[in-house]
C-alpha atoms as a PDB file:
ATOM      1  CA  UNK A   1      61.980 150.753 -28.977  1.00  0.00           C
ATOM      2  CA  UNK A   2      65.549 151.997 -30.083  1.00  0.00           C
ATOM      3  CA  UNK A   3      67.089 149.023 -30.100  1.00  0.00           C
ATOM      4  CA  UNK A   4      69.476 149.764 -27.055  1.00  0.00           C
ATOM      5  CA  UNK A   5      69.886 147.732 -23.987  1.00  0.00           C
ATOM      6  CA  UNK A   6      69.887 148.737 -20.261  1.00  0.00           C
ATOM      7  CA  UNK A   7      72.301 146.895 -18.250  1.00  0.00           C
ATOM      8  CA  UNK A   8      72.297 146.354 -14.355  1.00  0.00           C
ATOM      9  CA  UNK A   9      75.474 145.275 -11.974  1.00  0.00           C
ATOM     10  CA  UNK A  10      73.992 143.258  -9.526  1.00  0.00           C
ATOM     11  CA  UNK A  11      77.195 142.555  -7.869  1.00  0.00           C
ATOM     12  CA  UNK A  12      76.809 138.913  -7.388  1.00  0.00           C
ATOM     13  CA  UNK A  13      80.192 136.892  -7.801  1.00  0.00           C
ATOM     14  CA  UNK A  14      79.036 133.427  -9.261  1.00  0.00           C
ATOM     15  CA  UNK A  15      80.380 129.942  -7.786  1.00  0.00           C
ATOM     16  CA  UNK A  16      80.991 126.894  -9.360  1.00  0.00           C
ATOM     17  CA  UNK A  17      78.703 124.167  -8.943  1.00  0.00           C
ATOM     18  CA  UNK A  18      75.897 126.167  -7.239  1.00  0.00           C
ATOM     19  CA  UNK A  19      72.159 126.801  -8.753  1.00  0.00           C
ATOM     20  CA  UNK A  20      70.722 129.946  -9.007  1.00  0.00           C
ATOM     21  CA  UNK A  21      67.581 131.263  -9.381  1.00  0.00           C
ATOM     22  CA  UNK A  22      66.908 134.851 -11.305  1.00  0.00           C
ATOM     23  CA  UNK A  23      63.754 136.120 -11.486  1.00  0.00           C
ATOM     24  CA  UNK A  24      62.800 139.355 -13.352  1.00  0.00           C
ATOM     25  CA  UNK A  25      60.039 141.040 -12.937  1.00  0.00           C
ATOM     26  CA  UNK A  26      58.699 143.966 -15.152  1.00  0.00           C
ATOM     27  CA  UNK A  27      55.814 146.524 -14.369  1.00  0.00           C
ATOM     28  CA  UNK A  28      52.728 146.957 -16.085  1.00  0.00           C
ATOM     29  CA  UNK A  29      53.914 150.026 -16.966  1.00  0.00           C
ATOM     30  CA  UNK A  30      56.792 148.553 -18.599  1.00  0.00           C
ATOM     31  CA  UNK A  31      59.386 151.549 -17.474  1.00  0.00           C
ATOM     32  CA  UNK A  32      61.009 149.524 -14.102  1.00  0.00           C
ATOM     33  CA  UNK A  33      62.450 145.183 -14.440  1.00  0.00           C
ATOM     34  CA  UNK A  34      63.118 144.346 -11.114  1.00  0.00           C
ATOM     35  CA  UNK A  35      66.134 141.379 -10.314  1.00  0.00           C
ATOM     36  CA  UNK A  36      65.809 138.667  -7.972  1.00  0.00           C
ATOM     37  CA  UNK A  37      68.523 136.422  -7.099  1.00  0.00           C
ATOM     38  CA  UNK A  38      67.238 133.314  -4.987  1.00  0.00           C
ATOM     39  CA  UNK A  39      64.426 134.988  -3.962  1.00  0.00           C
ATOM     40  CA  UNK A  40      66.453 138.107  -2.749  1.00  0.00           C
ATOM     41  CA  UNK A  41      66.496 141.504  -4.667  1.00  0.00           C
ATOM     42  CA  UNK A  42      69.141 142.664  -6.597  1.00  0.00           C
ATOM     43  CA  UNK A  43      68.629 145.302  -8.456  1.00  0.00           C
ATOM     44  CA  UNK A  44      66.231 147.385 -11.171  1.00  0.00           C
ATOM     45  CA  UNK A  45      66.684 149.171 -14.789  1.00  0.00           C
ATOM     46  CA  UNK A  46      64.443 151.998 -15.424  1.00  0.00           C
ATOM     47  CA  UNK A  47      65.599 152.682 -18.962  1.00  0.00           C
ATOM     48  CA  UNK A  48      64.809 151.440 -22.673  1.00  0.00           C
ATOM     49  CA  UNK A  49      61.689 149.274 -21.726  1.00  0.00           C
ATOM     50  CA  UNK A  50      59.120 148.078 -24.421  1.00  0.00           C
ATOM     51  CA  UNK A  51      56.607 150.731 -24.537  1.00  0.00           C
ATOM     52  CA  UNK A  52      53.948 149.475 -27.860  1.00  0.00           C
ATOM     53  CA  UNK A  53      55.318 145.837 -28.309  1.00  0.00           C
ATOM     54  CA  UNK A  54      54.754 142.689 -26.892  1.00  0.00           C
ATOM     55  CA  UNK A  55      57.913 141.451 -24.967  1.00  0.00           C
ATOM     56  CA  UNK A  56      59.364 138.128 -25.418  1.00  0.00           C
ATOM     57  CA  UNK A  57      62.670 136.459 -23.403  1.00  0.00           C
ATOM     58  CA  UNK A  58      65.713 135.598 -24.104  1.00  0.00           C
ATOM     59  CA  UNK A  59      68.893 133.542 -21.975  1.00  0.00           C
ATOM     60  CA  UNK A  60      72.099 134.287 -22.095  1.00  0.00           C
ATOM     61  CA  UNK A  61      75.688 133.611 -20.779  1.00  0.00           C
ATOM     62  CA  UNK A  62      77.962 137.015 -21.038  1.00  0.00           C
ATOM     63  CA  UNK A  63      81.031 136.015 -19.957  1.00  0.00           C
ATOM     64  CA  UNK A  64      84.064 138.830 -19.249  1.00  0.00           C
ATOM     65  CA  UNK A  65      86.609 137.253 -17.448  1.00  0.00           C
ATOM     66  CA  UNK A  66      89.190 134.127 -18.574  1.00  0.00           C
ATOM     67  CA  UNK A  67      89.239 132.007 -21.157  1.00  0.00           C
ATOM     68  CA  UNK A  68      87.376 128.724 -19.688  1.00  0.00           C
ATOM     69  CA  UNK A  69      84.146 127.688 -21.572  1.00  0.00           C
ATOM     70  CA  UNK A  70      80.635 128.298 -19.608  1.00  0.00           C
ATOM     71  CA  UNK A  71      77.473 126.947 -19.855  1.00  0.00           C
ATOM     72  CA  UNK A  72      74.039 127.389 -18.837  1.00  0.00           C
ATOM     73  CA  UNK A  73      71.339 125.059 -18.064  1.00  0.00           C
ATOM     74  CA  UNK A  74      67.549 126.472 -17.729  1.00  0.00           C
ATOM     75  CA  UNK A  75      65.681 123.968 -16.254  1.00  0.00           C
ATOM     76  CA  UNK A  76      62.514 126.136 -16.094  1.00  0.00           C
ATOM     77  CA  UNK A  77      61.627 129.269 -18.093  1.00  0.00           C
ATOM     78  CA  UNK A  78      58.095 130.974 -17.190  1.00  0.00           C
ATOM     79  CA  UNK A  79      56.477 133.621 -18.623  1.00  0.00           C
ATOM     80  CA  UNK A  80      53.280 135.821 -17.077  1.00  0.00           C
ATOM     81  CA  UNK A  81      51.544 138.893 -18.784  1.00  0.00           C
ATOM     82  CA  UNK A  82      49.557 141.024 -16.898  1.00  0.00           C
ATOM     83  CA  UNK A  83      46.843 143.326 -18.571  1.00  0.00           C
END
């Protein structure tokens, strides 16, 4: 709406070599995303949600720490909308 971002900490300390699976998961009311992380819950952002506009997704590596390259492979990428 504003263009501002919500951010959530979902504590998880990454290891190399290992898959993950994220899930997120937004209401129909579009004012709560819920985080999965393999399956397991991991946190929400109630904040700056698309109220009039269609949502879309995006992927993205934000990397804070060191100075070693990262990548990111999405082998799937699925997208519901509920009315």
């Amino acid at each position: 709406n504003a263009g501002s971002e919500s951010t959530a900490d979902l504590g998880t300390t990454v290891a190399t070599n290992t898959n993950y699976v994220l899930t997120v998961r937004i209401n129909k009311a579009r004012d709560e995303a819920y985080f999965y992380i393999n399956g397991a819950y991991a946190g929400r952002v109630t904040g700056n949600m698309p109220s009039a506009t269609d949502a879309g997704m995006r992927v993205g590596i934000f990397k804070s720490v060191g100075t070693t390259s990262r990548a990111a492979e999405v082998a799937s990428l699925q997208f519901f909308t509920v009315y």
